[in-house]
C-alpha atoms as a PDB file:
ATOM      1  CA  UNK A   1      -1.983 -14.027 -14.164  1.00  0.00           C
ATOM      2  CA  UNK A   2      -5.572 -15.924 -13.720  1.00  0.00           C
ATOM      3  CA  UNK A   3      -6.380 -17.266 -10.771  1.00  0.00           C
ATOM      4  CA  UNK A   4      -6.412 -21.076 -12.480  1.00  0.00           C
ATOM      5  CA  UNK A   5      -2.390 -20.058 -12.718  1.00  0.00           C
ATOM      6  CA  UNK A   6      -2.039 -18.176  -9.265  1.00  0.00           C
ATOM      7  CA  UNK A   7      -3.907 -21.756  -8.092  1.00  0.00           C
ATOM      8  CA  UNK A   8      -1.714 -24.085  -9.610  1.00  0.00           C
ATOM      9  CA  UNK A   9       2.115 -21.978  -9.067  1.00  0.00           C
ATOM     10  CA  UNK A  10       4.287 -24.427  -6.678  1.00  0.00           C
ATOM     11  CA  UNK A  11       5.013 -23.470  -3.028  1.00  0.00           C
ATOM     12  CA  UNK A  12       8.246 -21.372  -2.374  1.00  0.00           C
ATOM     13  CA  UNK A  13       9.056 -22.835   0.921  1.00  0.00           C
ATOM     14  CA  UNK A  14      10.801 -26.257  -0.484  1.00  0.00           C
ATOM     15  CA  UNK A  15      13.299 -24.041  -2.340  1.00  0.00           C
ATOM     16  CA  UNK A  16      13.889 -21.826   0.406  1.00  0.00           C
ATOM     17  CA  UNK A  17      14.769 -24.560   3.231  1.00  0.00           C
ATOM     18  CA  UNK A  18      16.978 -26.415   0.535  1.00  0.00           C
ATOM     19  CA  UNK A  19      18.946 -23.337  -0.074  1.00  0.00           C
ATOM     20  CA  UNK A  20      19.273 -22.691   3.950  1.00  0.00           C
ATOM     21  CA  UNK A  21      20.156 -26.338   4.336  1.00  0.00           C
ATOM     22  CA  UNK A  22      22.534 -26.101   1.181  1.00  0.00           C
ATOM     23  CA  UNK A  23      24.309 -23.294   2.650  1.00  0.00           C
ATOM     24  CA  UNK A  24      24.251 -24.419   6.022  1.00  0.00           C
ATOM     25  CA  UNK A  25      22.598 -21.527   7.936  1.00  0.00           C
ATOM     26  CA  UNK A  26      18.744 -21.276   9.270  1.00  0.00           C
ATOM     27  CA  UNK A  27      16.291 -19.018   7.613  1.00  0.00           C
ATOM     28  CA  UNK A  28      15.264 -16.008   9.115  1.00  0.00           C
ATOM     29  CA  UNK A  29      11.699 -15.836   9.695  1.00  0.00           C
ATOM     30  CA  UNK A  30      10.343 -12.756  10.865  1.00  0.00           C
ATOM     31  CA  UNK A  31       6.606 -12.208  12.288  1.00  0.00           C
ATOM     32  CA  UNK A  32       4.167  -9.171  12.027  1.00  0.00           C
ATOM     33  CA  UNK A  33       0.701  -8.552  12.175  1.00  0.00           C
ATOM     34  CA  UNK A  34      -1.562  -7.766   9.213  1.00  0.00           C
ATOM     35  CA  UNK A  35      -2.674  -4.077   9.926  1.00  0.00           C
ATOM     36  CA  UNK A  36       0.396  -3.178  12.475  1.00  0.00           C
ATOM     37  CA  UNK A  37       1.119  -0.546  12.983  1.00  0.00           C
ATOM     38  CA  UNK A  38      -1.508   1.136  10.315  1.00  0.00           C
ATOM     39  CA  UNK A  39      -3.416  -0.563   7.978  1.00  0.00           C
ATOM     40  CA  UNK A  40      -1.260   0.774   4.855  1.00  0.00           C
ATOM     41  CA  UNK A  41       2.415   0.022   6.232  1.00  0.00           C
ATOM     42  CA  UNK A  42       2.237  -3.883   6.458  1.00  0.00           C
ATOM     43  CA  UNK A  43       3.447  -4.186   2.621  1.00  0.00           C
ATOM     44  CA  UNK A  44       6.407  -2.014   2.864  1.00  0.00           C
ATOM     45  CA  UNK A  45       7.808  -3.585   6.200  1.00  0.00           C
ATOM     46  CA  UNK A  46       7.721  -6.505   4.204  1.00  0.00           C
ATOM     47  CA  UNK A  47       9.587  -5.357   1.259  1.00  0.00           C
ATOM     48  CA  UNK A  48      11.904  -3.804   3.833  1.00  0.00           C
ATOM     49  CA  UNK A  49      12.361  -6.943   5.750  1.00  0.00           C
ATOM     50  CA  UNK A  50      13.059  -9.172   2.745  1.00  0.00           C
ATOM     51  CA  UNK A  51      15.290  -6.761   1.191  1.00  0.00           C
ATOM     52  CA  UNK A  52      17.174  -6.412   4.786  1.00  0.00           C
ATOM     53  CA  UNK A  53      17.684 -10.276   4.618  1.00  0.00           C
ATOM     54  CA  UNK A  54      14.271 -12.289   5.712  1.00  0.00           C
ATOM     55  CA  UNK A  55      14.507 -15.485   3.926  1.00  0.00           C
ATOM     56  CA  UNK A  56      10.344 -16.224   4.668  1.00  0.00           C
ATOM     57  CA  UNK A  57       7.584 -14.048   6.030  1.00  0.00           C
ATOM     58  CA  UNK A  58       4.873 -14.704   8.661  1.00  0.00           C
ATOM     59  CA  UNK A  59       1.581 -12.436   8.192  1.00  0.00           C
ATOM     60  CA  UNK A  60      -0.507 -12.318  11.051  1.00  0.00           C
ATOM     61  CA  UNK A  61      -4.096 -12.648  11.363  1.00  0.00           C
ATOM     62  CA  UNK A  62      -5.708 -10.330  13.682  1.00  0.00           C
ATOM     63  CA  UNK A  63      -8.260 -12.042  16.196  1.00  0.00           C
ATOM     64  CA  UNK A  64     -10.170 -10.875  19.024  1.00  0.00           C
ATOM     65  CA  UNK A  65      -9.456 -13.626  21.280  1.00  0.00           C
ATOM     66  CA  UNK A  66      -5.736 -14.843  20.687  1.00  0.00           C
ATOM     67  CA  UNK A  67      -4.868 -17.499  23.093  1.00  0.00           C
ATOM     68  CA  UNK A  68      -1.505 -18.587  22.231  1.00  0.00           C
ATOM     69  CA  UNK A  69      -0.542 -14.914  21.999  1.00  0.00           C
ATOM     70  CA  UNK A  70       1.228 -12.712  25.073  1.00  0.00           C
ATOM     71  CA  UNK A  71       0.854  -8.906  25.402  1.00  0.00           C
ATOM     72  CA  UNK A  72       2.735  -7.758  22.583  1.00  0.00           C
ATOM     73  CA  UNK A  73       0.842  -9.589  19.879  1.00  0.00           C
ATOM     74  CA  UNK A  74      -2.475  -9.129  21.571  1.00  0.00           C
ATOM     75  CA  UNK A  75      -2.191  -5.531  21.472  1.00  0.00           C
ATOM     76  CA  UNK A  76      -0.717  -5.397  17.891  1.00  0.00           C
ATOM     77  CA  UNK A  77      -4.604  -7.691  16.752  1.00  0.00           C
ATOM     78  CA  UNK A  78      -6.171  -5.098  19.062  1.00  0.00           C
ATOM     79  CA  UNK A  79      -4.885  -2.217  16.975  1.00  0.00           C
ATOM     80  CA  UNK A  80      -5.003  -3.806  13.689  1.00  0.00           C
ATOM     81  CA  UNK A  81      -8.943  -4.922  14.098  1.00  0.00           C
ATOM     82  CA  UNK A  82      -9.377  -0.994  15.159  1.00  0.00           C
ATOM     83  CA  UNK A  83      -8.089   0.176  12.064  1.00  0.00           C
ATOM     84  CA  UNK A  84     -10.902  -1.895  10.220  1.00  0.00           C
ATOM     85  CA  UNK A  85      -8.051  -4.840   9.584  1.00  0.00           C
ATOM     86  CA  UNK A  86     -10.600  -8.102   8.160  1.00  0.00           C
ATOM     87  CA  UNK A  87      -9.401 -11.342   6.653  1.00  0.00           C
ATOM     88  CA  UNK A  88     -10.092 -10.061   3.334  1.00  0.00           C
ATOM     89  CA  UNK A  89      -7.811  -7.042   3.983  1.00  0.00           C
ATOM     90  CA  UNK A  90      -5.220  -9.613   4.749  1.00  0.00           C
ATOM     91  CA  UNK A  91      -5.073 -11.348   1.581  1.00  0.00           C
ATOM     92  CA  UNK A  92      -4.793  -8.076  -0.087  1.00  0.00           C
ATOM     93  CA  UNK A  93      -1.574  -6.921   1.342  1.00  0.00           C
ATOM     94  CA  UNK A  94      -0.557 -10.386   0.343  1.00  0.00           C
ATOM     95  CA  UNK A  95      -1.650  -9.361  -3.216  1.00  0.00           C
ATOM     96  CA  UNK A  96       0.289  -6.221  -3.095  1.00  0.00           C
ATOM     97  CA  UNK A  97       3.208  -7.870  -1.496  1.00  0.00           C
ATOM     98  CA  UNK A  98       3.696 -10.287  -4.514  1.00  0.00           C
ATOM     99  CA  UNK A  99       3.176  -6.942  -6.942  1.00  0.00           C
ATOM    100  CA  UNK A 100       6.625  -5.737  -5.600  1.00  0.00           C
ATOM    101  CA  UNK A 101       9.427  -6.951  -7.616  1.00  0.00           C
ATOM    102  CA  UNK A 102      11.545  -7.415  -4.518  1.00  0.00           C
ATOM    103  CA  UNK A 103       8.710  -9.782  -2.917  1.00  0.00           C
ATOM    104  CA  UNK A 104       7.314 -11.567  -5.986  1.00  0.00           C
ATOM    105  CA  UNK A 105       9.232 -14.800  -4.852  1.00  0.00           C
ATOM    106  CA  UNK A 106       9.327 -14.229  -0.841  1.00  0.00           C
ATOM    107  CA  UNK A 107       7.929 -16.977   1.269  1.00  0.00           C
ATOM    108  CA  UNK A 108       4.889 -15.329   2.859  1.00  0.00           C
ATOM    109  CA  UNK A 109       2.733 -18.249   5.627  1.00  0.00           C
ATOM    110  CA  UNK A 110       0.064 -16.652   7.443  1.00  0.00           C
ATOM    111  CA  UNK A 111      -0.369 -17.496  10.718  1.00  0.00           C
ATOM    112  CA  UNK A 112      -3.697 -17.220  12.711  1.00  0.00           C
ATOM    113  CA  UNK A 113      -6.396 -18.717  14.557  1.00  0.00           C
ATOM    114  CA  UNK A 114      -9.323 -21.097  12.893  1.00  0.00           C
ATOM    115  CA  UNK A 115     -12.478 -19.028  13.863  1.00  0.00           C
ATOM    116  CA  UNK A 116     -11.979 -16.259  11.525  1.00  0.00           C
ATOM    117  CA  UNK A 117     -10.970 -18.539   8.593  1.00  0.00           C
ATOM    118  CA  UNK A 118     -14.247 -20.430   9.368  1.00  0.00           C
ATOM    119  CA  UNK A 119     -16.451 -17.530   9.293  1.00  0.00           C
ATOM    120  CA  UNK A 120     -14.753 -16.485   5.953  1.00  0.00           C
ATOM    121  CA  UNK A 121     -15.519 -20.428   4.456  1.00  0.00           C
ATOM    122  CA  UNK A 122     -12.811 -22.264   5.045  1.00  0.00           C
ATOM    123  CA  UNK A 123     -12.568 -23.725   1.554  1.00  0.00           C
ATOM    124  CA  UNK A 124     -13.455 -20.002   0.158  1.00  0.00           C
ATOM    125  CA  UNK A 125     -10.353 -19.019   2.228  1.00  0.00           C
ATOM    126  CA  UNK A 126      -8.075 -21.640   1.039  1.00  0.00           C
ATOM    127  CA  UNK A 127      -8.908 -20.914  -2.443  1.00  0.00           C
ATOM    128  CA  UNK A 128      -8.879 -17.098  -1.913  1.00  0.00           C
ATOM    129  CA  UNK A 129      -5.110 -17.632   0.288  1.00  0.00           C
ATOM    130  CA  UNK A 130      -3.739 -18.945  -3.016  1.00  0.00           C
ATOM    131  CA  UNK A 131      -5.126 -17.167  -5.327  1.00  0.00           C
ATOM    132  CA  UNK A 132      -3.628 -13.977  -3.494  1.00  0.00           C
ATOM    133  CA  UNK A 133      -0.162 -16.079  -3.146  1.00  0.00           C
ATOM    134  CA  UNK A 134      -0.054 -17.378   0.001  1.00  0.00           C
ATOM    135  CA  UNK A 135       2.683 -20.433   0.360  1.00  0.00           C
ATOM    136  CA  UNK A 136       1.102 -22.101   4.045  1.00  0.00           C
ATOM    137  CA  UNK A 137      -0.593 -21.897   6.963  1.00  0.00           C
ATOM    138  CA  UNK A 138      -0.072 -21.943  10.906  1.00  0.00           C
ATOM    139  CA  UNK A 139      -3.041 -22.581  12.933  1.00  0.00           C
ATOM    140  CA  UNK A 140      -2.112 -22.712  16.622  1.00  0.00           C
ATOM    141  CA  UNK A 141      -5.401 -23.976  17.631  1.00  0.00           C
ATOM    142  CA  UNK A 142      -5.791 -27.222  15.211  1.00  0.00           C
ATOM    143  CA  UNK A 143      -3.375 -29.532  16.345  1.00  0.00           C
ATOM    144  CA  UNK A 144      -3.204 -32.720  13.937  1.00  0.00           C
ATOM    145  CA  UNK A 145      -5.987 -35.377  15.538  1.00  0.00           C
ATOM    146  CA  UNK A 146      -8.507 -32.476  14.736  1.00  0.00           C
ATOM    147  CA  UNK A 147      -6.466 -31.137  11.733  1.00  0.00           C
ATOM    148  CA  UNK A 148      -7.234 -34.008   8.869  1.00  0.00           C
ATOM    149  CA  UNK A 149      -9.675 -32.541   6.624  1.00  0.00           C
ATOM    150  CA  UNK A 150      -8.113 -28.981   6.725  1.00  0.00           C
ATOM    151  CA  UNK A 151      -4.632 -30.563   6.382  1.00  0.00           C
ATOM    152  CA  UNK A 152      -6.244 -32.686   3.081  1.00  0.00           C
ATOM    153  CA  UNK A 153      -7.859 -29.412   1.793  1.00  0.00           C
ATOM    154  CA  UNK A 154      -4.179 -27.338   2.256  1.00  0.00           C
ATOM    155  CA  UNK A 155      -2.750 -30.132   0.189  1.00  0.00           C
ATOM    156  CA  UNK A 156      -5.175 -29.953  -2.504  1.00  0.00           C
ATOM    157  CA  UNK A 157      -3.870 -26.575  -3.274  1.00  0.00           C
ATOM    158  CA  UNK A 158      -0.581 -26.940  -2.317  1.00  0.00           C
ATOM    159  CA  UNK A 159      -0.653 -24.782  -0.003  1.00  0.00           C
ATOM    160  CA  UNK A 160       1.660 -26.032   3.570  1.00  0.00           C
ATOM    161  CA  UNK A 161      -0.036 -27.070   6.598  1.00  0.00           C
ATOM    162  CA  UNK A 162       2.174 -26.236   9.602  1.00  0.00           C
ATOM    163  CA  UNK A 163       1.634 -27.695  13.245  1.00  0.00           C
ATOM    164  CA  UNK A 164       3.179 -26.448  16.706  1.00  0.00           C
ATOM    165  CA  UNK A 165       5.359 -29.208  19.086  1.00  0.00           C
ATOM    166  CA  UNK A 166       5.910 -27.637  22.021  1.00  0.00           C
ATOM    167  CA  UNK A 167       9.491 -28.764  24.275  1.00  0.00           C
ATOM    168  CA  UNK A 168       7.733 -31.326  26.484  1.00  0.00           C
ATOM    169  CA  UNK A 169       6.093 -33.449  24.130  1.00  0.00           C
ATOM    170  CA  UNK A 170       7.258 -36.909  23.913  1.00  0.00           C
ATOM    171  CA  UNK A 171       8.738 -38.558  21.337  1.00  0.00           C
ATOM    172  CA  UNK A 172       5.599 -39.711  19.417  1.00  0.00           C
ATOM    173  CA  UNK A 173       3.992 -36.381  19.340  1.00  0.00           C
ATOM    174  CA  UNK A 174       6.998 -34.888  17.486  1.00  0.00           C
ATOM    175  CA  UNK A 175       6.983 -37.743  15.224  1.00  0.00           C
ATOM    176  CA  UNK A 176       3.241 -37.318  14.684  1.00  0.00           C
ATOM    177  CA  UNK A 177       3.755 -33.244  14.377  1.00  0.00           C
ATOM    178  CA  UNK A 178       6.636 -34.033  12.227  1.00  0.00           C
ATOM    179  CA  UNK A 179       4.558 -36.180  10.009  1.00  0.00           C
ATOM    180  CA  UNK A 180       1.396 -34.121   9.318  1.00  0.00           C
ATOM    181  CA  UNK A 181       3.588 -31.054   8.739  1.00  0.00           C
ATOM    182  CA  UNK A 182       3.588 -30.785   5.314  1.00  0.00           C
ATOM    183  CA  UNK A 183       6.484 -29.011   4.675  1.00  0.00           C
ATOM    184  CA  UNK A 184       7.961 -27.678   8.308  1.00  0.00           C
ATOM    185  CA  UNK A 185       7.050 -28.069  11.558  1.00  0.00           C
ATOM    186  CA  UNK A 186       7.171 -25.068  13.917  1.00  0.00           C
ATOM    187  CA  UNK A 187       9.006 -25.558  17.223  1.00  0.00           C
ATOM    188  CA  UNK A 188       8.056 -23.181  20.324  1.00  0.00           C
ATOM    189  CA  UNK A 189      10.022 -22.652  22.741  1.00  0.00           C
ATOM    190  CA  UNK A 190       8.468 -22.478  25.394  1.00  0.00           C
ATOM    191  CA  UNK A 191       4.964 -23.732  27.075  1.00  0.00           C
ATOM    192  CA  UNK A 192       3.204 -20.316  27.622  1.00  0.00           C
ATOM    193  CA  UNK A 193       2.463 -18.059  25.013  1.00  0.00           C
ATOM    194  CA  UNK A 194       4.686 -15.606  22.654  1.00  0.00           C
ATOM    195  CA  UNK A 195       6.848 -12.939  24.300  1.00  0.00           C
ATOM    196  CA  UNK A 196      10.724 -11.937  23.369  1.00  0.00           C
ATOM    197  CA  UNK A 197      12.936 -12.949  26.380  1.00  0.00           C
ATOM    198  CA  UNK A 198      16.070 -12.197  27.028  1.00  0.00           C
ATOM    199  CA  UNK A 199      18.414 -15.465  27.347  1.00  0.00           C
ATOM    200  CA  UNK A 200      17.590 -19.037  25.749  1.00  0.00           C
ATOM    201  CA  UNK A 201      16.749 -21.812  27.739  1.00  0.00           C
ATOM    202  CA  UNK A 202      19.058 -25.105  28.495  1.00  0.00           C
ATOM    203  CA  UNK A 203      16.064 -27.268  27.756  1.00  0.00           C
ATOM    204  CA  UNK A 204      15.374 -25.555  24.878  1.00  0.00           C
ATOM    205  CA  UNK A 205      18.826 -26.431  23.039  1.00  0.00           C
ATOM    206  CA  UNK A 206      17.813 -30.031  24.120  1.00  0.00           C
ATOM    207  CA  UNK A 207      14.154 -30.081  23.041  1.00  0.00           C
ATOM    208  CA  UNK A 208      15.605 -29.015  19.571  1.00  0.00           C
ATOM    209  CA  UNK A 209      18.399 -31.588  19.620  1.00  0.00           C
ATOM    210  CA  UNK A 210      15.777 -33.944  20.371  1.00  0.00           C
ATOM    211  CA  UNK A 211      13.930 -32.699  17.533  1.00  0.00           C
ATOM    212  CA  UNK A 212      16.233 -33.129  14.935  1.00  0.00           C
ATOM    213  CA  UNK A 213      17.036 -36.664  15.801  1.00  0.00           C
ATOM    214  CA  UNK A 214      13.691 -37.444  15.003  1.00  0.00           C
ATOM    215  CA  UNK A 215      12.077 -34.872  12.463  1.00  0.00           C
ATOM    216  CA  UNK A 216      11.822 -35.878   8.895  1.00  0.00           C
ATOM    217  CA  UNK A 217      11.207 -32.719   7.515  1.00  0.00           C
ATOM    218  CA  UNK A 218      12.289 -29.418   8.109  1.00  0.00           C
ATOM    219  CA  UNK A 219      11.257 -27.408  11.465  1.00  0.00           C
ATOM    220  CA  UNK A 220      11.493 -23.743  12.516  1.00  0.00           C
ATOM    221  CA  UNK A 221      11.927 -22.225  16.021  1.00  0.00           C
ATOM    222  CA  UNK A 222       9.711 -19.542  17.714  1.00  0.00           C
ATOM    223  CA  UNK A 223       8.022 -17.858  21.141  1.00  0.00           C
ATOM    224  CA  UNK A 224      11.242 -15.401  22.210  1.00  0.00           C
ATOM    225  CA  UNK A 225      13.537 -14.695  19.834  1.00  0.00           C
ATOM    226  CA  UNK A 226      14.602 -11.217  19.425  1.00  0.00           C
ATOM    227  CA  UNK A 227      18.217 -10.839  18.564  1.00  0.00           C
ATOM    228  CA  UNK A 228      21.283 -11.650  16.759  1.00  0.00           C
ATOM    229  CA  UNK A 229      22.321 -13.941  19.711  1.00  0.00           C
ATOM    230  CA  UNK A 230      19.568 -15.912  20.017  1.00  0.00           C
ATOM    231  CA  UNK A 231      19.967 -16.815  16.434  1.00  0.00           C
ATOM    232  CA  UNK A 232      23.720 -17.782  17.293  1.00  0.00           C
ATOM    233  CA  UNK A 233      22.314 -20.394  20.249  1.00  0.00           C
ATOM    234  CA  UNK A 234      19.179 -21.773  18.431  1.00  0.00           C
ATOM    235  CA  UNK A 235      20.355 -21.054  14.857  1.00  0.00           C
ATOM    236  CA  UNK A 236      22.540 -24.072  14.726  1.00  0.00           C
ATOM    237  CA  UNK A 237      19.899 -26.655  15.570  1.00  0.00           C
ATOM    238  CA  UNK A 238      17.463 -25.410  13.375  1.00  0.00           C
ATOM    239  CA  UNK A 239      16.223 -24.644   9.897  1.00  0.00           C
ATOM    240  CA  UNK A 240      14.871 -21.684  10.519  1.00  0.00           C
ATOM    241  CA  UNK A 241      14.373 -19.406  13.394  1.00  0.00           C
ATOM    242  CA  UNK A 242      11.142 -16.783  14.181  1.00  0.00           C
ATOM    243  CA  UNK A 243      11.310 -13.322  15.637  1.00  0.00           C
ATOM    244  CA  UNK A 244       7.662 -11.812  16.478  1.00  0.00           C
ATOM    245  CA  UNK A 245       7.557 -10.201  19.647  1.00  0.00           C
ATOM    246  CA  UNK A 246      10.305  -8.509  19.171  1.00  0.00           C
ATOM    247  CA  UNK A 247       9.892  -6.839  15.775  1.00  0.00           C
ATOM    248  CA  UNK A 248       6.464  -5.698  17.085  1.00  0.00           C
ATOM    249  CA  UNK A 249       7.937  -4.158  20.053  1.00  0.00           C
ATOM    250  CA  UNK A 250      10.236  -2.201  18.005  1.00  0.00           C
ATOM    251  CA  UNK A 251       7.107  -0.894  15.174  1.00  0.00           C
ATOM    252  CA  UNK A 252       5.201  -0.017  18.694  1.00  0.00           C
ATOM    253  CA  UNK A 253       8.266   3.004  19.077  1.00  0.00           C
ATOM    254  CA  UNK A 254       6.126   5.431  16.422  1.00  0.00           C
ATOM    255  CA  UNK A 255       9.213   5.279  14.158  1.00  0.00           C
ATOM    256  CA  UNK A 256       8.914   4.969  10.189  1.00  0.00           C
ATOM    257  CA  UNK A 257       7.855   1.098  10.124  1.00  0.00           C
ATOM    258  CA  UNK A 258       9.753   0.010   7.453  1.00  0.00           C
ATOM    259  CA  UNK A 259      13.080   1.082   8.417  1.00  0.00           C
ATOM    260  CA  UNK A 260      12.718  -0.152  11.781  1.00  0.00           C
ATOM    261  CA  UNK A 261      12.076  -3.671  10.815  1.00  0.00           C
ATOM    262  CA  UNK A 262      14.887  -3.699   8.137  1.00  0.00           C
ATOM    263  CA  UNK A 263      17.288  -2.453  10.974  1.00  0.00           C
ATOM    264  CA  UNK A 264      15.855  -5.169  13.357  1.00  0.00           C
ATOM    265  CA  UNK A 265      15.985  -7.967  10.844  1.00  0.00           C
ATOM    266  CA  UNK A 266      19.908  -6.924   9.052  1.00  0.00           C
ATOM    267  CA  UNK A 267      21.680  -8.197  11.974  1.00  0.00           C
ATOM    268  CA  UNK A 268      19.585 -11.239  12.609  1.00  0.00           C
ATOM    269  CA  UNK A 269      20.416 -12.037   9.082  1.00  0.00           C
ATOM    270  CA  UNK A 270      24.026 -11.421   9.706  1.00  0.00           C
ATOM    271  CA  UNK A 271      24.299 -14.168  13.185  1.00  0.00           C
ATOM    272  CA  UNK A 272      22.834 -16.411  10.483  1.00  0.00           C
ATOM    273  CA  UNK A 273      25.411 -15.739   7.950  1.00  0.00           C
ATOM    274  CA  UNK A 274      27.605 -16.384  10.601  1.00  0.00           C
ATOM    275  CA  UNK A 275      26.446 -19.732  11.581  1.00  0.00           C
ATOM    276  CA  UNK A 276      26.770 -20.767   7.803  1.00  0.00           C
ATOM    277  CA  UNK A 277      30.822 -19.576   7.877  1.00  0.00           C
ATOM    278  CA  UNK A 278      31.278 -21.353  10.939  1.00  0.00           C
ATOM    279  CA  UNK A 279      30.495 -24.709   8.749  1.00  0.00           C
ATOM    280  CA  UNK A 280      32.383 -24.238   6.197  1.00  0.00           C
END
């Protein structure tokens, strides 16, 4: 495949939210970092995770200074930029993630911070993210008023441009997340940074009820998920849910990587299932 083909290929996400809306059950979205725990395991957690049931895949970016990021996370960058973990090395696993029959069609968005995508060229990166088969992007640290130009640029390669609404934002600001979302918008759940907790929030079911009655487009959930119950609470009013924190807690144990996330992400994928039957 050139890279004038691996330029032009269509996004997977729209196919992958229509099935989970056609079915009736959110996607499961899990999170890990580029380069955690070593710098060779990241593609076969992947494969593991998307064979155990992960409808969409979040890479990581490892940066120095992660702000929206708790402990967990933080340490995960920390190791992965030890173990010589670079942007470029980032796009690679991507590469050898969409080598893998069982991962040529996943969903993979990498989310990071804009610093390191600026020191790469951010038009080089965009270009390079494609090319390697990237579907989108999640910057925590461009919110939409500064956003425009890299928003335009994501679009010219069709690759999605995802922005954060946390649960006290008014109305406006979800309709204005909503609309420069390209494809989904990315709901956290709370206003601190990541970390798996152990019960959802009242105000969180609200904030995502309040969501839906005035997203467009499809949104996910994040910031504390990290088991098959959570899923059953936040599952319902959402088209997709996020586990991070979690899933890097569990690769921090020293146990073979990939079968650790598969047996983390199976029953996640199950509560989903579950949501689906209770629709029918």
């Amino acid at each position: 495949m050139t890279m004038k083909q691996k330029k032009d290929a269509p996004s997977r996400l729209a196919p992958a939210f229509l099935n989970g809306m056609c079915v009736g059950r959110p996607l499961v979205i899990p999170f890990v970092t580029a380069g955690f725990p070593d710098k060779w395991s990241t593609p076969d957690v992947v494969e593991a995770m998307c064979v155990a049931g992960a409808d969409m895949v979040e890479i990581g970016i490892p940066f120095s200074d992660p702000l929206a990021d708790g402990p967990t996370i933080q340490h995960a960058s920390e190791v992965a930029l030890e173990g010589g973990m670079t942007v470029a090395g980032v796009l690679e696993i991507v590469e050898s993630v969409r080598m893998r029959d069982d991962t040529r069609d996943l969903p993979i968005v990498l989310m990071g911070y804009f610093n390191p995508l600026l020191a790469y060229g951010l038009e080089s990166f965009l270009d390079d993210a494609k090319a390697a088969g990237v579907d989108g992007l999640i910057i925590p640290d461009v919110p939409p008023e500064e956003g425009r130009e890299y928003r335009a640029a994501c679009v010219e390669r069709d690759l999605s441009a995802t922005f954060l609404v946390a649960p006290n934002a008014p109305d406006e600001r979800i309709r204005i997340v909503d609309q420069f979302s390209t494809h989904f918008s990315y709901c956290v759940t709370v206003t601190g940074v990541t970390g798996a907790r152990n019960e959802v929030q009242v105000r969180t079911l609200e904030f995502l009820r309040r969501m839906r009655s005035l997203a467009l487009k499809p949104f996910v959930v994040g910031f504390g998920i990290k088991e098959a119950a959570h899923v059953l609470e936040l599952g319902p009013h959402a088209d997709g849910v996020v586990v991070g924190s979690a899933l890097i807690d569990a690769l921090s144990q020293g146990k073979e990587p990939a079968t650790v996330a598969a047996e983390l992400i199976a029953p996640l994928r199950a509560a989903a299932e579950r949501i689906a039957s209770s629709r029918e």
